[in-house]
PDB file of N, CA and C in Angstrom:
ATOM      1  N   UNK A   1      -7.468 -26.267   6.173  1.00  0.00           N
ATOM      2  CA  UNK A   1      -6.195 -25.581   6.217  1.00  0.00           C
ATOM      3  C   UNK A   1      -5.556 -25.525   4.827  1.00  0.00           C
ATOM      4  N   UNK A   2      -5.563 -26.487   4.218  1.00  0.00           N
ATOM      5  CA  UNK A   2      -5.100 -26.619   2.524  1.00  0.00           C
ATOM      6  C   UNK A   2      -5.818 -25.848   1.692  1.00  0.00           C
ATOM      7  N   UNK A   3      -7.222 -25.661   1.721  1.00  0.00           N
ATOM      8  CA  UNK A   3      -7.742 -24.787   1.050  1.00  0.00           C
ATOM      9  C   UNK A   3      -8.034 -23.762   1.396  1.00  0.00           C
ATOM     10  N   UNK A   4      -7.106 -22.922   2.329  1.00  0.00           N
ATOM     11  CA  UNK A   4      -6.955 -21.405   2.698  1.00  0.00           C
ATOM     12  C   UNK A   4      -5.587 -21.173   1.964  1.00  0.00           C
ATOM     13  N   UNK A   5      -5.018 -22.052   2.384  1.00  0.00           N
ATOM     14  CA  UNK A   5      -3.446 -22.264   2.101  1.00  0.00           C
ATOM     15  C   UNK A   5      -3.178 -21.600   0.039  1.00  0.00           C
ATOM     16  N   UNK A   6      -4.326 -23.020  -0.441  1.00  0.00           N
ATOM     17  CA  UNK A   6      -4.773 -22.708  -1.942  1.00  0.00           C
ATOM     18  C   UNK A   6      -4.999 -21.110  -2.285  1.00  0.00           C
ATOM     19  N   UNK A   7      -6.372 -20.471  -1.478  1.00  0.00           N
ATOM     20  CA  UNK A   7      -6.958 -19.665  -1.877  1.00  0.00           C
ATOM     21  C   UNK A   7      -5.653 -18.301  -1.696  1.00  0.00           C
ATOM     22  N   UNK A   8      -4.791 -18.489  -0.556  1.00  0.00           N
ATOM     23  CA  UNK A   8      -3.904 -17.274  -0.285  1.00  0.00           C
ATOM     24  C   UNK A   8      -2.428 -17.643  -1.215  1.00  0.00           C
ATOM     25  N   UNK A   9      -2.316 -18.620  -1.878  1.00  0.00           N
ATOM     26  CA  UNK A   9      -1.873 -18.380  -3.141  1.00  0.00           C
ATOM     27  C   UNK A   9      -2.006 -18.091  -4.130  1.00  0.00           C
ATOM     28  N   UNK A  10      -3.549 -18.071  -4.302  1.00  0.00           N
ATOM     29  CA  UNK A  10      -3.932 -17.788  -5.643  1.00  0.00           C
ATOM     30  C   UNK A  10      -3.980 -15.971  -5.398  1.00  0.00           C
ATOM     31  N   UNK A  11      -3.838 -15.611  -4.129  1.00  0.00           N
ATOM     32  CA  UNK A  11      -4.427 -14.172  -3.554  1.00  0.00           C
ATOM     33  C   UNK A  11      -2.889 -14.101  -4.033  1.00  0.00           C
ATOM     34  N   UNK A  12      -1.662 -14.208  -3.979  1.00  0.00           N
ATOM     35  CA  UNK A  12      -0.392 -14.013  -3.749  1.00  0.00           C
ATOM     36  C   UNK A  12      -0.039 -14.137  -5.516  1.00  0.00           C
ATOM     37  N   UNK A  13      -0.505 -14.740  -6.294  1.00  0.00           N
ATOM     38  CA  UNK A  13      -0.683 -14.684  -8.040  1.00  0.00           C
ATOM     39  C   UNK A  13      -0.843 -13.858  -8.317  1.00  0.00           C
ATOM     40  N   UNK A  14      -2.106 -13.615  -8.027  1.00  0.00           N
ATOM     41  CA  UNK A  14      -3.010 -12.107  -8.428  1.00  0.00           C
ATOM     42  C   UNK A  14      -1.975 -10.868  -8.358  1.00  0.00           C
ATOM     43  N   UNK A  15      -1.829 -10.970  -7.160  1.00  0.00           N
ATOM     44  CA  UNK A  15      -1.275  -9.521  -6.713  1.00  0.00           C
ATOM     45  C   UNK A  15       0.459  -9.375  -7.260  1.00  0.00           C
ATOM     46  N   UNK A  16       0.689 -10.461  -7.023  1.00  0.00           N
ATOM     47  CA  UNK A  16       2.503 -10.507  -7.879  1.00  0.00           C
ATOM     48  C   UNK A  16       3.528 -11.064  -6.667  1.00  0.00           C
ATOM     49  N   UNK A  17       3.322 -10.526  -5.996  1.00  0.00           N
ATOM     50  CA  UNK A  17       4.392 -11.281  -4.858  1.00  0.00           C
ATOM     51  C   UNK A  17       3.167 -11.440  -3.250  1.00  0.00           C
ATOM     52  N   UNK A  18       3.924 -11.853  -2.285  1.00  0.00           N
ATOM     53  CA  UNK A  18       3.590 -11.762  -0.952  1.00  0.00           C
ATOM     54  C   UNK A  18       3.828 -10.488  -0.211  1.00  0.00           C
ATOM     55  N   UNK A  19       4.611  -9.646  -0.835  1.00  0.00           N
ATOM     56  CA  UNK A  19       4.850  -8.287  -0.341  1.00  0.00           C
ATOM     57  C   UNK A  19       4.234  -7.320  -0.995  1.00  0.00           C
ATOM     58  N   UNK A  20       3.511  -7.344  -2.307  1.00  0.00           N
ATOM     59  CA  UNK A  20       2.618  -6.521  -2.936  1.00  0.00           C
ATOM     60  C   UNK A  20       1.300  -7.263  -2.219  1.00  0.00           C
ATOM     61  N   UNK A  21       0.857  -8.025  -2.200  1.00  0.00           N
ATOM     62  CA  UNK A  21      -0.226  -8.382  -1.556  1.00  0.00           C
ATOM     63  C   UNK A  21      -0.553  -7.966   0.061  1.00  0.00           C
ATOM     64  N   UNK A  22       0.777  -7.836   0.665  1.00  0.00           N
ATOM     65  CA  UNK A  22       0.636  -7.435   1.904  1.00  0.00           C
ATOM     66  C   UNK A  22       0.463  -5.755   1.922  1.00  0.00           C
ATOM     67  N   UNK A  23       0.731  -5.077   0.925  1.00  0.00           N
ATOM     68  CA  UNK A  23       0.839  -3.668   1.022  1.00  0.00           C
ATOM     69  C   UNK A  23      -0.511  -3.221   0.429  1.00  0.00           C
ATOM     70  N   UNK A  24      -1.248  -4.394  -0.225  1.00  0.00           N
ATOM     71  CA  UNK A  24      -2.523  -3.696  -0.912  1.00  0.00           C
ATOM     72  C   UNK A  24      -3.268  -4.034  -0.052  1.00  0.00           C
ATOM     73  N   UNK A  25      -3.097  -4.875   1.462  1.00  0.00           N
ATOM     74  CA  UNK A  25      -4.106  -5.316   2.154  1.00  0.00           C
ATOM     75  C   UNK A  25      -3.949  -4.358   3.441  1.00  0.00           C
ATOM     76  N   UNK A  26      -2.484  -4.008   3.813  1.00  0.00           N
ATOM     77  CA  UNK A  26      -2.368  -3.586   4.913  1.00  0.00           C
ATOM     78  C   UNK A  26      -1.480  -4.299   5.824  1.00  0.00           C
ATOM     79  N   UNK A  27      -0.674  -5.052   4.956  1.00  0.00           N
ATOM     80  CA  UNK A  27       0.395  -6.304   6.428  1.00  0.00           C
ATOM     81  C   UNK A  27       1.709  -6.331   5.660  1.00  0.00           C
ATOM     82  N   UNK A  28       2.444  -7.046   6.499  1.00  0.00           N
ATOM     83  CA  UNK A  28       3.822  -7.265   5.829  1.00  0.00           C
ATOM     84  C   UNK A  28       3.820  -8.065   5.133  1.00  0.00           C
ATOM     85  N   UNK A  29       5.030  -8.667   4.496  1.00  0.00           N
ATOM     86  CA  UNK A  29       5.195  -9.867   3.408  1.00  0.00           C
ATOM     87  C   UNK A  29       5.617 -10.620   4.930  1.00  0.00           C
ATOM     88  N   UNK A  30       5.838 -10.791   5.498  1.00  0.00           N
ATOM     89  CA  UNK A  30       5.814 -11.402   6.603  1.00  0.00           C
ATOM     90  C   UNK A  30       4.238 -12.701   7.419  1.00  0.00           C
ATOM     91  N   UNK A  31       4.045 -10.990   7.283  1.00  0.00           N
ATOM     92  CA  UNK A  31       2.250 -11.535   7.994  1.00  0.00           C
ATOM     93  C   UNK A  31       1.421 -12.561   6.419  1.00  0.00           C
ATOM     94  N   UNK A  32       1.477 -12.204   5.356  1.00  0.00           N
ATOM     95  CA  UNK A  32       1.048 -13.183   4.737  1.00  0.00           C
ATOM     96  C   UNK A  32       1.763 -14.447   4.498  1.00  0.00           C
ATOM     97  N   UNK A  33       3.392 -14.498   4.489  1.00  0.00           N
ATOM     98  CA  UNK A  33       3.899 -15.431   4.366  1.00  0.00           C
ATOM     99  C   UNK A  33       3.502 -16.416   5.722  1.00  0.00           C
ATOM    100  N   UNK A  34       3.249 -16.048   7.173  1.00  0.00           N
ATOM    101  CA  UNK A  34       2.880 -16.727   7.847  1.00  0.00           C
ATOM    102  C   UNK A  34       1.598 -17.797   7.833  1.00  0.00           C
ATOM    103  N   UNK A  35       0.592 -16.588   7.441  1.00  0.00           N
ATOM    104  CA  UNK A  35      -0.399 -16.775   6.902  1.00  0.00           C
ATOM    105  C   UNK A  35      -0.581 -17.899   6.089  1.00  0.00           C
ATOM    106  N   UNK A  36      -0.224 -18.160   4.969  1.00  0.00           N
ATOM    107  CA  UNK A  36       0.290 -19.234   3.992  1.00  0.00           C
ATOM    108  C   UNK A  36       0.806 -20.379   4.704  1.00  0.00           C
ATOM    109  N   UNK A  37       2.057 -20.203   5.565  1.00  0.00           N
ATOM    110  CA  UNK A  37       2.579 -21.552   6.030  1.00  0.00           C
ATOM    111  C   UNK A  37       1.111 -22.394   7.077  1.00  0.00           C
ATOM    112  N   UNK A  38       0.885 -21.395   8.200  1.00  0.00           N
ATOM    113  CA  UNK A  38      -0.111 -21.918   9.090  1.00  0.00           C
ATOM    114  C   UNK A  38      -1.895 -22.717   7.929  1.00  0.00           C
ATOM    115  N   UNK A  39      -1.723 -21.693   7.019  1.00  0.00           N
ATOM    116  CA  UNK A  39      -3.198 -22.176   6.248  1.00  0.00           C
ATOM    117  C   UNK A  39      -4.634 -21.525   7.309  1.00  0.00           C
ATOM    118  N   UNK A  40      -4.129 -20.349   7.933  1.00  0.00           N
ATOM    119  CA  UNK A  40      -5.159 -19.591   8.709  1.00  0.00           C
ATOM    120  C   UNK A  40      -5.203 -18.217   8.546  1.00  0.00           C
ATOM    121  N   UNK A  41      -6.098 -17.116   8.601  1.00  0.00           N
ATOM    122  CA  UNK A  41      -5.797 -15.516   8.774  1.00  0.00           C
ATOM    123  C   UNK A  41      -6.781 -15.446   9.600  1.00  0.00           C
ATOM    124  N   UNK A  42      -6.717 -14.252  10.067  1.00  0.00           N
ATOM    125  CA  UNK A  42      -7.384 -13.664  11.093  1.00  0.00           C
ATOM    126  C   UNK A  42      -8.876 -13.627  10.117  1.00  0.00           C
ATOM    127  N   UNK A  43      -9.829 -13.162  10.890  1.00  0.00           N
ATOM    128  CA  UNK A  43     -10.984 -12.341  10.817  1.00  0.00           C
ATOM    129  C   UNK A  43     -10.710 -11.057   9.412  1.00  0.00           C
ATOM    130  N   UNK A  44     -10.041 -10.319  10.408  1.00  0.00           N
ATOM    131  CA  UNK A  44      -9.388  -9.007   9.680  1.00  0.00           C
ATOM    132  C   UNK A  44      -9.360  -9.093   8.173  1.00  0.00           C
ATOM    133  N   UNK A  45      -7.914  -9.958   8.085  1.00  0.00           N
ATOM    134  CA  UNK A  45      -7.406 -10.367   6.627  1.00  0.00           C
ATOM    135  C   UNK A  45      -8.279 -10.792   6.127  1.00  0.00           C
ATOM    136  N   UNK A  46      -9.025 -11.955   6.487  1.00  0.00           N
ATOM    137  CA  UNK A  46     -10.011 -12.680   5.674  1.00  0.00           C
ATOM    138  C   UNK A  46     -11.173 -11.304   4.795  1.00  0.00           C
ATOM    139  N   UNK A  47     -11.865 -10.515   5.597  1.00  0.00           N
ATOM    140  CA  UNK A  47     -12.216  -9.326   5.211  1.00  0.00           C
ATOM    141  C   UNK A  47     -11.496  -8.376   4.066  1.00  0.00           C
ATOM    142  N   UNK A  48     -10.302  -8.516   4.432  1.00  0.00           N
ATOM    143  CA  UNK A  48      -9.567  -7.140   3.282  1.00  0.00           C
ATOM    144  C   UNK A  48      -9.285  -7.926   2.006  1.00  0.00           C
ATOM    145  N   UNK A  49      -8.689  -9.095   2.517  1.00  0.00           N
ATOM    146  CA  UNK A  49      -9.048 -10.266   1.272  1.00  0.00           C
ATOM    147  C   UNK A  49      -9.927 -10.421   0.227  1.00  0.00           C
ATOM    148  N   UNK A  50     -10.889 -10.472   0.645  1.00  0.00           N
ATOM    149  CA  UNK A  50     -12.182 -10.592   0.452  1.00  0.00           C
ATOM    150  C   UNK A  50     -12.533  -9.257  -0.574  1.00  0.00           C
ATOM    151  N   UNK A  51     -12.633  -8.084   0.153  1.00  0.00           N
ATOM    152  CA  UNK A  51     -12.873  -6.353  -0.647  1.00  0.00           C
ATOM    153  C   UNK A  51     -11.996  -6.334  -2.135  1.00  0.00           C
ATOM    154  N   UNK A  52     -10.272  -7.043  -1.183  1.00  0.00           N
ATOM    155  CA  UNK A  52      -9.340  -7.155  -2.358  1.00  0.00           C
ATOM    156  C   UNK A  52      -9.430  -7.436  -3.925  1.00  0.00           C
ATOM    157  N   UNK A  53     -10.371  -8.774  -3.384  1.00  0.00           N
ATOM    158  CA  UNK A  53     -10.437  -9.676  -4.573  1.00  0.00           C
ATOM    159  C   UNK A  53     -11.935  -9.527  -4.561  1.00  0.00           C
ATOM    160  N   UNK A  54     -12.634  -8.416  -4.462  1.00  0.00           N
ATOM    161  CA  UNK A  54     -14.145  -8.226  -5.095  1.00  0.00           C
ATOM    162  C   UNK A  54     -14.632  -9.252  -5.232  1.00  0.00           C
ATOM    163  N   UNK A  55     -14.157 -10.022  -3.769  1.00  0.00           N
ATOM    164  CA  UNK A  55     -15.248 -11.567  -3.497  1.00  0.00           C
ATOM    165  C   UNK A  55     -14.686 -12.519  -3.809  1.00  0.00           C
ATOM    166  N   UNK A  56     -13.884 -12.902  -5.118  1.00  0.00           N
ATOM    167  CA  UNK A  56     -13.503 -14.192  -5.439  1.00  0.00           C
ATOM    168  C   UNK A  56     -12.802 -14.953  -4.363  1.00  0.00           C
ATOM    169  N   UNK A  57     -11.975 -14.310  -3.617  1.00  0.00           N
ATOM    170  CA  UNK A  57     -11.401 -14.775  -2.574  1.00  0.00           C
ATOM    171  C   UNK A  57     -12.593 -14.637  -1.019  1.00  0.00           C
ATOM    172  N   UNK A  58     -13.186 -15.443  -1.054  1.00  0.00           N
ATOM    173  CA  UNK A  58     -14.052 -15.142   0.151  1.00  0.00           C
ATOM    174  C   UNK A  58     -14.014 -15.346   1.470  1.00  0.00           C
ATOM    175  N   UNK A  59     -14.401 -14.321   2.012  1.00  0.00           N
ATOM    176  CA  UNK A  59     -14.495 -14.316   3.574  1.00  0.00           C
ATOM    177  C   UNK A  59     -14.947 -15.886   4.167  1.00  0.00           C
ATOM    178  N   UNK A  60     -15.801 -15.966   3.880  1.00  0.00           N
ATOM    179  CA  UNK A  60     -16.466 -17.091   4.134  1.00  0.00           C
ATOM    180  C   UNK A  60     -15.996 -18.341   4.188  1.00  0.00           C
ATOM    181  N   UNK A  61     -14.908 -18.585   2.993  1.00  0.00           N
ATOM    182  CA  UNK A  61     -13.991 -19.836   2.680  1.00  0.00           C
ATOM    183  C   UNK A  61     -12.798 -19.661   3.510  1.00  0.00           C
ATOM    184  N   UNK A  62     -12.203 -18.534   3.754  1.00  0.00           N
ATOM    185  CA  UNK A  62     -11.336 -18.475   4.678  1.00  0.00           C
ATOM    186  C   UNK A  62     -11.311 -18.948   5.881  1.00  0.00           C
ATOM    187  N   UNK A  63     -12.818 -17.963   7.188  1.00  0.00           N
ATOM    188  CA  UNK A  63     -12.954 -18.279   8.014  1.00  0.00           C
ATOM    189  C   UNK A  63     -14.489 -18.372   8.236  1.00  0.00           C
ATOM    190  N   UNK A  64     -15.458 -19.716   7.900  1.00  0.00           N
ATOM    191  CA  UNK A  64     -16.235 -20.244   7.805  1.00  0.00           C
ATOM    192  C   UNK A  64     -16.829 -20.253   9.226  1.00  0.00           C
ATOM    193  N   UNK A  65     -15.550 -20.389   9.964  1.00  0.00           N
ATOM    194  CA  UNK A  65     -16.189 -20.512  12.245  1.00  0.00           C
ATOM    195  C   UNK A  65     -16.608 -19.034  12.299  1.00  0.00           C
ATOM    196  N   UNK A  66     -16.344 -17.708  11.944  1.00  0.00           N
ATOM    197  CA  UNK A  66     -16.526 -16.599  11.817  1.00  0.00           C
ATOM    198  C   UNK A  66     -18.043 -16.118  11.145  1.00  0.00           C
ATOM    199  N   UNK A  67     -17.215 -16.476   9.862  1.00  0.00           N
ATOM    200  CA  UNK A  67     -18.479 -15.692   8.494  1.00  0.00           C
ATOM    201  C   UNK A  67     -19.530 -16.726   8.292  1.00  0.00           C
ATOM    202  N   UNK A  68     -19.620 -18.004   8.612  1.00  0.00           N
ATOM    203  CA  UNK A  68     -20.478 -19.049   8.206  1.00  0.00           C
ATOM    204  C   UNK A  68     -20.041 -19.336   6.697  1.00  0.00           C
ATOM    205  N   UNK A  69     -20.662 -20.333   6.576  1.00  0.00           N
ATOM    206  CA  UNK A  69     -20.822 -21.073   5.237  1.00  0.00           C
ATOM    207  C   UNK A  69     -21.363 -19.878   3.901  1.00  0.00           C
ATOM    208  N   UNK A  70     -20.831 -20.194   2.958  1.00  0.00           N
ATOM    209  CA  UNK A  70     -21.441 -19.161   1.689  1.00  0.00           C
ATOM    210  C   UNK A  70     -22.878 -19.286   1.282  1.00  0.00           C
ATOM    211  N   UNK A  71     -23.273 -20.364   1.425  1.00  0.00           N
ATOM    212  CA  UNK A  71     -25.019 -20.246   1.419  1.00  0.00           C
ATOM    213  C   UNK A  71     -25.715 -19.905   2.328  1.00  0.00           C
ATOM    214  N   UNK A  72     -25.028 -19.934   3.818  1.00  0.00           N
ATOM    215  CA  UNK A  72     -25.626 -19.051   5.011  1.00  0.00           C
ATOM    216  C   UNK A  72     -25.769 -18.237   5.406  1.00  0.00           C
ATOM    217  N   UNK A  73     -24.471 -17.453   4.159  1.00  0.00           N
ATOM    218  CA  UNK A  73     -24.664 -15.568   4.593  1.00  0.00           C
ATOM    219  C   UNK A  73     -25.462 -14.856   3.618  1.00  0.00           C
ATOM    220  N   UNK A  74     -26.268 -15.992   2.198  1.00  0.00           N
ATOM    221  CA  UNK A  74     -27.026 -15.572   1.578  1.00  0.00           C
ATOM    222  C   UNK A  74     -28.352 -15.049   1.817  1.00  0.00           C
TER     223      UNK A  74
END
């Protein structure tokens, strides 16, 4: 949970706020600020996340019960 929490701040750096990040993904500054508190995203997000950040932010690290482990989807 802490290191989703990590990774969707560093996603929330990048982009400049929680409301530019939500508009380049497709959600509110809402839906990521939730996002952030819980330390979970959907499937979905984890995906647009992911395209967002041309991988650095990965699907995989997000939701691992989903995408598997990063050496497993190799």
């Amino acid at each position: 949970m802490e290191h989703v929490r990590d990774l969707l701040t560093a996603a929330v750096r990048r982009a400049g706020s929680e409301e530019k990040l939500g508009k380049a993904l497709g959600y509110s500054q809402h839906a990521i600020w939730r996002a952030r508190r819980i330390g979970r995203v959907s499937p979905e997000m984890a995906g647009k996340l992911h395209e967002w950040s041309n991988g650095f932010i990965s699907r995989h690290d997000l939701r691992p019960d989903v995408f598997g482990k990063p050496e497993e989807a190799a």
